[in-house]
PDB file of N, CA and C in Angstrom:
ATOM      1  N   UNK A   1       5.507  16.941  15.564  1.00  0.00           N
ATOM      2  CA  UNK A   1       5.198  18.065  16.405  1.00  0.00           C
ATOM      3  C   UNK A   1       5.658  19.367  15.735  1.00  0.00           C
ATOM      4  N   UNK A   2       6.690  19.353  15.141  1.00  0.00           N
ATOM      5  CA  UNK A   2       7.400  20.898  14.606  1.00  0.00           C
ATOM      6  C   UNK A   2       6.628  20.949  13.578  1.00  0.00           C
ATOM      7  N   UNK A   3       5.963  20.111  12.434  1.00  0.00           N
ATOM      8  CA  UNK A   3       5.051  20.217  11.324  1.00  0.00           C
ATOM      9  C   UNK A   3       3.656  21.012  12.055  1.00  0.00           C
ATOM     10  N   UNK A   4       2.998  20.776  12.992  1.00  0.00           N
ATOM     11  CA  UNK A   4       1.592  20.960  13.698  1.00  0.00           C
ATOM     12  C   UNK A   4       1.813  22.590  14.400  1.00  0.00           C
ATOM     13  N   UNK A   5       3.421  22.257  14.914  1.00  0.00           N
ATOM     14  CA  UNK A   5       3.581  24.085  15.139  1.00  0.00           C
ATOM     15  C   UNK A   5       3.886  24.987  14.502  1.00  0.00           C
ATOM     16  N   UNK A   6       3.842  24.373  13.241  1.00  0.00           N
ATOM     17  CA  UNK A   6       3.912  25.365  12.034  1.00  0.00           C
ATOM     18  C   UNK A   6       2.692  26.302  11.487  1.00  0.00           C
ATOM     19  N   UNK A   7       1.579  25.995  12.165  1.00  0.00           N
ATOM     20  CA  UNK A   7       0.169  26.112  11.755  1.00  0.00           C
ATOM     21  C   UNK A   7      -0.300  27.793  12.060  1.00  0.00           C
ATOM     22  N   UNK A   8      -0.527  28.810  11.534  1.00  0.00           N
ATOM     23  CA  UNK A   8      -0.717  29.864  11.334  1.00  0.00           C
ATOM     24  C   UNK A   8      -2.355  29.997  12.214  1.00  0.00           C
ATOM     25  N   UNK A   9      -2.161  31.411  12.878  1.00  0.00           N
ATOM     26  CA  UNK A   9      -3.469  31.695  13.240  1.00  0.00           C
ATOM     27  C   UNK A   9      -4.503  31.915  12.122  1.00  0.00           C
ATOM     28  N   UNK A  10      -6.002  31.610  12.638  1.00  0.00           N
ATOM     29  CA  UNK A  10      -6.817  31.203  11.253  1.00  0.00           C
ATOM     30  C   UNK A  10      -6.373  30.531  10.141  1.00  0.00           C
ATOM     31  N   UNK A  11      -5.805  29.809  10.683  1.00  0.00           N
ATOM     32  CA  UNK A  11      -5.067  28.424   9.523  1.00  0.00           C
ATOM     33  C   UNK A  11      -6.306  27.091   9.131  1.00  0.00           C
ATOM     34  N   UNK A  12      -5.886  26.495   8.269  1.00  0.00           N
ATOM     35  CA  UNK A  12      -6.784  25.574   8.430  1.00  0.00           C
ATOM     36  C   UNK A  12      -5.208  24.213   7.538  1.00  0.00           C
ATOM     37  N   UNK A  13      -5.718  23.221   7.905  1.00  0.00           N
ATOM     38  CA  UNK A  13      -4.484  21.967   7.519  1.00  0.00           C
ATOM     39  C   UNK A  13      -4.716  20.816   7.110  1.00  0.00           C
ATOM     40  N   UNK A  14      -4.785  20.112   6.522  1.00  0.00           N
ATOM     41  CA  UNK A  14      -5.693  18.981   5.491  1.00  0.00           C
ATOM     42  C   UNK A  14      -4.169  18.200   6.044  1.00  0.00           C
ATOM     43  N   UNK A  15      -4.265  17.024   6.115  1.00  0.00           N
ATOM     44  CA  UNK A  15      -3.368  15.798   6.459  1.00  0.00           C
ATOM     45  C   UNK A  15      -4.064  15.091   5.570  1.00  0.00           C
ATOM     46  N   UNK A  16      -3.302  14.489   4.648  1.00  0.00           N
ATOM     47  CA  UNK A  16      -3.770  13.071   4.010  1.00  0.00           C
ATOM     48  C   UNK A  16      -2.948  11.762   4.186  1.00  0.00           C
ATOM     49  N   UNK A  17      -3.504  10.864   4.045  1.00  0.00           N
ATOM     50  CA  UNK A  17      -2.709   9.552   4.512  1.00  0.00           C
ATOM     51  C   UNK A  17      -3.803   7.959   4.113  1.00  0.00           C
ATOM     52  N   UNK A  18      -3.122   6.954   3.933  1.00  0.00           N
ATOM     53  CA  UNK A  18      -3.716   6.112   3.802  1.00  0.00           C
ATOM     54  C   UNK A  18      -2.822   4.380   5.049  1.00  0.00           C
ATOM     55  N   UNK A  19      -4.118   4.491   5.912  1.00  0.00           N
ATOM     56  CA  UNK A  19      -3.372   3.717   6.989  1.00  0.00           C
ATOM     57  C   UNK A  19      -3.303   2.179   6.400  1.00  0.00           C
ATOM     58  N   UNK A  20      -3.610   1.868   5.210  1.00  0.00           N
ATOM     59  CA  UNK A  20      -3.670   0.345   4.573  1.00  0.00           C
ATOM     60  C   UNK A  20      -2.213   0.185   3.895  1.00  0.00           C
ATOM     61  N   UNK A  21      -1.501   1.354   3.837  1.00  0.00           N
ATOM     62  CA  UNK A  21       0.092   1.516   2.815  1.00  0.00           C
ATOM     63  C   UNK A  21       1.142   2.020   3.900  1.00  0.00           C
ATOM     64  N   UNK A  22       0.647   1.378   5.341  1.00  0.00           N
ATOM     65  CA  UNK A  22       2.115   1.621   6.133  1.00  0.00           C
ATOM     66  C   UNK A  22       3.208   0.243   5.936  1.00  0.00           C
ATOM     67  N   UNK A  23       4.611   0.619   5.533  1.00  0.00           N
ATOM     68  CA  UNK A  23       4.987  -0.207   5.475  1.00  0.00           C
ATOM     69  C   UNK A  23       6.673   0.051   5.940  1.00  0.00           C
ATOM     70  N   UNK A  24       6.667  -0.024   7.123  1.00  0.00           N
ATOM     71  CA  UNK A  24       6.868   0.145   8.457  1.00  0.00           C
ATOM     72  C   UNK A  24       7.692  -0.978   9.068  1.00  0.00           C
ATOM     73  N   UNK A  25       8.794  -1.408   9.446  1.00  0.00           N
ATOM     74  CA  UNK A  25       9.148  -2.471  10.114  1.00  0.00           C
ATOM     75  C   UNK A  25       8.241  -2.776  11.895  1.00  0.00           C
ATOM     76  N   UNK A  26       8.380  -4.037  11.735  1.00  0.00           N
ATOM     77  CA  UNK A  26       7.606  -4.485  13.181  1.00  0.00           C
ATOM     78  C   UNK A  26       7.440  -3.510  13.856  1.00  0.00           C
ATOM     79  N   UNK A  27       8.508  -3.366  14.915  1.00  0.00           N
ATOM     80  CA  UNK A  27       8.689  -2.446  16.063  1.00  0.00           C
ATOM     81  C   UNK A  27       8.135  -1.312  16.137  1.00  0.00           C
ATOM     82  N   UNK A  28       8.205  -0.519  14.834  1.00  0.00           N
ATOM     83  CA  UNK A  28       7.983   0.924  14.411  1.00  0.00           C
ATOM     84  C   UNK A  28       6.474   1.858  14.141  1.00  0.00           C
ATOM     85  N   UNK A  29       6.314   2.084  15.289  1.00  0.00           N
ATOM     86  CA  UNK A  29       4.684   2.408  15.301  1.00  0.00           C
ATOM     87  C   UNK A  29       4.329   4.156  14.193  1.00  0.00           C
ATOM     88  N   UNK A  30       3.337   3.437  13.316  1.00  0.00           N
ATOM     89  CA  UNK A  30       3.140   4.842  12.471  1.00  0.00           C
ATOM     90  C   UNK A  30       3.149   5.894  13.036  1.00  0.00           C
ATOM     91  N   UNK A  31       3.259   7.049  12.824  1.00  0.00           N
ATOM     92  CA  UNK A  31       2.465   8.475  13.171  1.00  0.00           C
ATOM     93  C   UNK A  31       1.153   8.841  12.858  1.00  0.00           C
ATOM     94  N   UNK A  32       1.130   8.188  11.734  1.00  0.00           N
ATOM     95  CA  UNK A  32      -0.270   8.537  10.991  1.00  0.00           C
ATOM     96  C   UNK A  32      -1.214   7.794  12.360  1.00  0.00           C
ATOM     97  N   UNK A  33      -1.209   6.418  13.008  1.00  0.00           N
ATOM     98  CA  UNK A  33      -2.128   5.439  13.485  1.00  0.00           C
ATOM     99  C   UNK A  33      -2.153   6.530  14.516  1.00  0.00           C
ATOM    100  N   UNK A  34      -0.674   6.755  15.320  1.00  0.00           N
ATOM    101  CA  UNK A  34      -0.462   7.202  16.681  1.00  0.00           C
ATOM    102  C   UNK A  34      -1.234   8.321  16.776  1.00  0.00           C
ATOM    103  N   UNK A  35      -1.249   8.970  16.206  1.00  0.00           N
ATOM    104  CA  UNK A  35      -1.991  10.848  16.190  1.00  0.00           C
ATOM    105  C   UNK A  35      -3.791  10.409  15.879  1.00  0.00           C
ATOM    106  N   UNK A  36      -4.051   9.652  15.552  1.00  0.00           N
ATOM    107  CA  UNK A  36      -5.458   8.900  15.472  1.00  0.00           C
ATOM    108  C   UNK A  36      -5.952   8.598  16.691  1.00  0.00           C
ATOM    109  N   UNK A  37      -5.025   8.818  17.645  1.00  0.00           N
ATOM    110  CA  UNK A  37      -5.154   8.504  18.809  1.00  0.00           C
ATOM    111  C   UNK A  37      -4.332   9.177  19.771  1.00  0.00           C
ATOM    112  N   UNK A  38      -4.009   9.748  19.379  1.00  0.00           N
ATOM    113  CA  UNK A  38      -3.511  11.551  20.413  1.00  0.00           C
ATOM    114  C   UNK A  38      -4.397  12.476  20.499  1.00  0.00           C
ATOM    115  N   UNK A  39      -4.806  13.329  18.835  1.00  0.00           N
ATOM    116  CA  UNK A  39      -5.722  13.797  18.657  1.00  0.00           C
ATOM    117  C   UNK A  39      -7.183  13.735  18.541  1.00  0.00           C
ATOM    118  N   UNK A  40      -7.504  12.086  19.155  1.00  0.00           N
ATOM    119  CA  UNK A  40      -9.315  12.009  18.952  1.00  0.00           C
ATOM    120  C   UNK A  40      -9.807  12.786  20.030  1.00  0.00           C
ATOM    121  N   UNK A  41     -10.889  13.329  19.628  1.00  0.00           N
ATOM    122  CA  UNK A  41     -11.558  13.966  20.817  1.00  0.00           C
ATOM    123  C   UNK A  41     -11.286  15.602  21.363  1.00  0.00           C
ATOM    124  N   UNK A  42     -10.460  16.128  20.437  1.00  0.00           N
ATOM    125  CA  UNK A  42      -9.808  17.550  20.522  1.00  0.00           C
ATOM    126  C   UNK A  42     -10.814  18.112  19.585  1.00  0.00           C
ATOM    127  N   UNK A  43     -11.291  19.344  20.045  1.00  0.00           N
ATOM    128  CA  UNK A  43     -12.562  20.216  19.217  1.00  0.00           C
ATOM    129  C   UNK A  43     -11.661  20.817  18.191  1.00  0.00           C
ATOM    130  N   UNK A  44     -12.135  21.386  17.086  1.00  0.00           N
ATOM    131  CA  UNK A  44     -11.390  21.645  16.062  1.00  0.00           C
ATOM    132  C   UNK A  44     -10.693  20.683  14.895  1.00  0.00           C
ATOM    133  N   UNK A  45     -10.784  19.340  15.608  1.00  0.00           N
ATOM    134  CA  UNK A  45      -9.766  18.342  14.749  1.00  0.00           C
ATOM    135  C   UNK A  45     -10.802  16.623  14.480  1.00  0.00           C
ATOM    136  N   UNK A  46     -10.990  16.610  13.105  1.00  0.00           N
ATOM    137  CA  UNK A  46     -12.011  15.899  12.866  1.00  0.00           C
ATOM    138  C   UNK A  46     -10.999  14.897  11.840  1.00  0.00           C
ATOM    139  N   UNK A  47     -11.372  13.568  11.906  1.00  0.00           N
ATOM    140  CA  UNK A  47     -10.757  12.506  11.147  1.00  0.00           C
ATOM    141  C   UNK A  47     -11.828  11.973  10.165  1.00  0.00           C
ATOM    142  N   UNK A  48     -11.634  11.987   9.364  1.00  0.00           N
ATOM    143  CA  UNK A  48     -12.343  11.575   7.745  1.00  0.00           C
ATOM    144  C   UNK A  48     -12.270  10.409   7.590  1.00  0.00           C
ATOM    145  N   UNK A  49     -12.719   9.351   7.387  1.00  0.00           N
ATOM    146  CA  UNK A  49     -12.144   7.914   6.666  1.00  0.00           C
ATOM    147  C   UNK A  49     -12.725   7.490   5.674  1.00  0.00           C
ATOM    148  N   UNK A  50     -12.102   7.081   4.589  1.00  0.00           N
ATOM    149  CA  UNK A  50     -13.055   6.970   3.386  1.00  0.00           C
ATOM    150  C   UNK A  50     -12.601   5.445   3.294  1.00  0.00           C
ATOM    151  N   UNK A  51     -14.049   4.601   2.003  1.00  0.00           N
ATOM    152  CA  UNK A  51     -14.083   3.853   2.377  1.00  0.00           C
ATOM    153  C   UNK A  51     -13.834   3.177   0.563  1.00  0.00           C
ATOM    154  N   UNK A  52     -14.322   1.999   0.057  1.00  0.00           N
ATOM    155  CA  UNK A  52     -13.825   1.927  -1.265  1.00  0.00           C
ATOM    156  C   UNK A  52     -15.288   2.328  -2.193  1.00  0.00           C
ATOM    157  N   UNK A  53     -16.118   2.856  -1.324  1.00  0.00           N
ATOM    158  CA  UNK A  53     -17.372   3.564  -2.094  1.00  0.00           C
ATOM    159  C   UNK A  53     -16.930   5.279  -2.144  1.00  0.00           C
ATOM    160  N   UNK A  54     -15.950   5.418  -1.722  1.00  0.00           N
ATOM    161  CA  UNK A  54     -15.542   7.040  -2.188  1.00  0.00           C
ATOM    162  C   UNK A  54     -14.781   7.179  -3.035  1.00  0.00           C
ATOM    163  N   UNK A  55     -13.944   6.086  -3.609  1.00  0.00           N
ATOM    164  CA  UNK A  55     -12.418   5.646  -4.598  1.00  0.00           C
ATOM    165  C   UNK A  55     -13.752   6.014  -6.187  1.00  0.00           C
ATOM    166  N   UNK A  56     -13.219   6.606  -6.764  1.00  0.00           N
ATOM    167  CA  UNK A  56     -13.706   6.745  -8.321  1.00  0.00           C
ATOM    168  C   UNK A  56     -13.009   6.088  -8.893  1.00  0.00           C
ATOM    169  N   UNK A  57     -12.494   5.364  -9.669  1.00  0.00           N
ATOM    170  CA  UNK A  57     -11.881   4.263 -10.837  1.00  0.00           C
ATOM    171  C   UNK A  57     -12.590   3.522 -11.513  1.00  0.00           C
ATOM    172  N   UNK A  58     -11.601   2.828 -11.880  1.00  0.00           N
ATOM    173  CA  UNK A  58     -12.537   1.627 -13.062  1.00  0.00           C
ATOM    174  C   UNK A  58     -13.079   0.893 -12.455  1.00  0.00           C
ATOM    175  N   UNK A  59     -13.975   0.113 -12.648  1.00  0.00           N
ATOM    176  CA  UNK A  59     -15.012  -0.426 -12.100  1.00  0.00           C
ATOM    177  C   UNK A  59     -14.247  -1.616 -11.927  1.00  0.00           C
ATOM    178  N   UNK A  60     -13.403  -2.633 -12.322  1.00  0.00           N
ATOM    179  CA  UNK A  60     -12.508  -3.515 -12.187  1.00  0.00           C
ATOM    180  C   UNK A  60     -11.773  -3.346 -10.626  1.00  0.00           C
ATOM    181  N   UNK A  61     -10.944  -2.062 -10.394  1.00  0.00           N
ATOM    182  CA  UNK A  61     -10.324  -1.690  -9.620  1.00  0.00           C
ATOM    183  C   UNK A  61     -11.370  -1.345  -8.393  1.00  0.00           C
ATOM    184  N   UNK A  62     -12.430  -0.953  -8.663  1.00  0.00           N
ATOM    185  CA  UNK A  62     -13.442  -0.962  -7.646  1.00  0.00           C
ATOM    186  C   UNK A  62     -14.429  -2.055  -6.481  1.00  0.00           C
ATOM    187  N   UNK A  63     -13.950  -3.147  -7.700  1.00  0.00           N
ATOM    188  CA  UNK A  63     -14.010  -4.439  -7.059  1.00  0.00           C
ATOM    189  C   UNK A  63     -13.123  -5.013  -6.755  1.00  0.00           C
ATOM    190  N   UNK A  64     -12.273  -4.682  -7.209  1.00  0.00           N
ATOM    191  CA  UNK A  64     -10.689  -5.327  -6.539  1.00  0.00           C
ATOM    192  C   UNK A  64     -10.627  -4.861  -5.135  1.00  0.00           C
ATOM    193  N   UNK A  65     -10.877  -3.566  -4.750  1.00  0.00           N
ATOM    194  CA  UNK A  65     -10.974  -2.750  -3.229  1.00  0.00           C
ATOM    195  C   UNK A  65     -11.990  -3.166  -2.464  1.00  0.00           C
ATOM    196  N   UNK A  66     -13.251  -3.536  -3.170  1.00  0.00           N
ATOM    197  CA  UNK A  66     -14.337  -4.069  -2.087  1.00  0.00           C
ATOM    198  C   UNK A  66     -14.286  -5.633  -1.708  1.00  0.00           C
ATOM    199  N   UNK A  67     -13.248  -6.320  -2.493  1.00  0.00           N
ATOM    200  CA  UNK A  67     -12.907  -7.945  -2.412  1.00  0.00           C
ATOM    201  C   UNK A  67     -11.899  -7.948  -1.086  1.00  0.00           C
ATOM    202  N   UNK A  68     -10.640  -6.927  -1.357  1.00  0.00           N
ATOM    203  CA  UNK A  68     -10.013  -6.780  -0.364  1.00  0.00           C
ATOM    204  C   UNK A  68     -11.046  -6.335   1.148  1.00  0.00           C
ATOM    205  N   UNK A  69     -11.821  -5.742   1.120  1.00  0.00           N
ATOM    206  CA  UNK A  69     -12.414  -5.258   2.059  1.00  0.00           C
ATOM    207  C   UNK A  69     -13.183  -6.491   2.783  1.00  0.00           C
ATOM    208  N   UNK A  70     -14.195  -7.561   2.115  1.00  0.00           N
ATOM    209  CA  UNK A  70     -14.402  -8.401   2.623  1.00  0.00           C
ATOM    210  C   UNK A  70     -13.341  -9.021   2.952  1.00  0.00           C
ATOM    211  N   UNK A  71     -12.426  -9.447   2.637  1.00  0.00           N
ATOM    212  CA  UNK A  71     -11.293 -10.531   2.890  1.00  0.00           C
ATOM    213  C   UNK A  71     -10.771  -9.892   4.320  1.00  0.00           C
ATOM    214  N   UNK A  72     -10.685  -8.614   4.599  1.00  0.00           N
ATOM    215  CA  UNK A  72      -9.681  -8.097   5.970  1.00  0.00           C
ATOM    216  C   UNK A  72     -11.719  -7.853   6.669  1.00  0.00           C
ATOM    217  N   UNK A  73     -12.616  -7.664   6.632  1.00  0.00           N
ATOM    218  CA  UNK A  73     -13.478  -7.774   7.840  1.00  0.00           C
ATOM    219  C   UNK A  73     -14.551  -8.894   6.610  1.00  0.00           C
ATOM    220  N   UNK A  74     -14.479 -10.234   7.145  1.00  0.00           N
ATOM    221  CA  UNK A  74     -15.906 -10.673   6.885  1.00  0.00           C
ATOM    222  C   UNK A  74     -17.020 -10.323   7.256  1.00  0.00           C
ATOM    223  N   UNK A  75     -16.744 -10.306   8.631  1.00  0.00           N
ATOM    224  CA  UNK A  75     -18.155 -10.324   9.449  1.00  0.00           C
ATOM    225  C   UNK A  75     -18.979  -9.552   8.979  1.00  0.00           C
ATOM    226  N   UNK A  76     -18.563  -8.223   9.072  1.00  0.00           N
ATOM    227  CA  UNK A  76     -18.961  -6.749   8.701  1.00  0.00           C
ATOM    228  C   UNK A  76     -19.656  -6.763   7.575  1.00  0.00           C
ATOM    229  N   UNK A  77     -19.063  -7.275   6.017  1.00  0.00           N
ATOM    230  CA  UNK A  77     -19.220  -7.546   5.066  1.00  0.00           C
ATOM    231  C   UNK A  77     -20.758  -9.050   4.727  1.00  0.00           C
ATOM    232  N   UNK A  78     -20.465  -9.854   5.641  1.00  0.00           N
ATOM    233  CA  UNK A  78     -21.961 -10.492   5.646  1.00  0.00           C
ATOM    234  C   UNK A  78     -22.735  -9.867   6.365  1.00  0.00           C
ATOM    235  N   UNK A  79     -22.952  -8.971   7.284  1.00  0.00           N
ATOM    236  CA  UNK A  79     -24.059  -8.468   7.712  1.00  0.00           C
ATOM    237  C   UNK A  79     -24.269  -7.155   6.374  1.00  0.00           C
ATOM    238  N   UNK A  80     -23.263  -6.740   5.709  1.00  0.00           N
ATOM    239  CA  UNK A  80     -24.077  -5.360   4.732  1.00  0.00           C
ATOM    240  C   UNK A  80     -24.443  -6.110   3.660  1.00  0.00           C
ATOM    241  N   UNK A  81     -24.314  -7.832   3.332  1.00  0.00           N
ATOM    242  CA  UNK A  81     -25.090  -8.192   2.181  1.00  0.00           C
ATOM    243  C   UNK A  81     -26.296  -8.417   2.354  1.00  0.00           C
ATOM    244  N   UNK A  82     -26.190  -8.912   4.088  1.00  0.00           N
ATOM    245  CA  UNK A  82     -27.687  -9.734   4.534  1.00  0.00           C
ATOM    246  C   UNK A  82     -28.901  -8.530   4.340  1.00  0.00           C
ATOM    247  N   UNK A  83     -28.320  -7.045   4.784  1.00  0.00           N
ATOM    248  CA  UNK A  83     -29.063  -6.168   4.935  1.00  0.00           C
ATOM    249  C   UNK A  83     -29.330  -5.137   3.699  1.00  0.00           C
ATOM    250  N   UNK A  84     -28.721  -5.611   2.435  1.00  0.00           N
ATOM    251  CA  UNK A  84     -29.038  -5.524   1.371  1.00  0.00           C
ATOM    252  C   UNK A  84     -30.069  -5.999   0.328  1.00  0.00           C
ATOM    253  N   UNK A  85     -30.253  -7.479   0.820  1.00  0.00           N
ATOM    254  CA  UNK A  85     -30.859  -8.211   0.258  1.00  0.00           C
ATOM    255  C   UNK A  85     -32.193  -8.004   0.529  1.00  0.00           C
TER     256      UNK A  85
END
């Protein structure tokens, strides 16, 4: 909260974060997740999510991110091959 009231009139504020690298004990709920869900739906405040087709790297490392990606949603991942094909 004291970071967000820091924000200058005609300000503008870029937050970056990656919600796959919280590493967080049990109990301990992110900020990053929580404010994903304080702030949805407030005009002015838009959430970005990128996906492993926005990551530029080596092409090795690019499949390493889209392997992980099937492995945490299959489902998702057989319907964008079916609809590829």
């Amino acid at each position: 909260m004291m970071f967000l009231t820091r924000l200058g009139d005609d300000s503008r504020m870029i937050v970056t974060g990656d919600i796959t690298q919280i590493d967080l004990p049990r109990p301990k709920q992110s900020g990053l997740l929580q404010v994903t869900h304080i702030l949805h739906g407030i005009a002015g405040i838009d959430f970005h999510y990128f996906t492993g087709a926005d990551v530029v790297r080596h092409p090795l490392v690019q499949r390493i991110i889209e392997a992980y990606d099937r492995f945490r949603h299959p489902i998702t991942s057989d319907r964008e091959e079916e609809e590829n094909a």
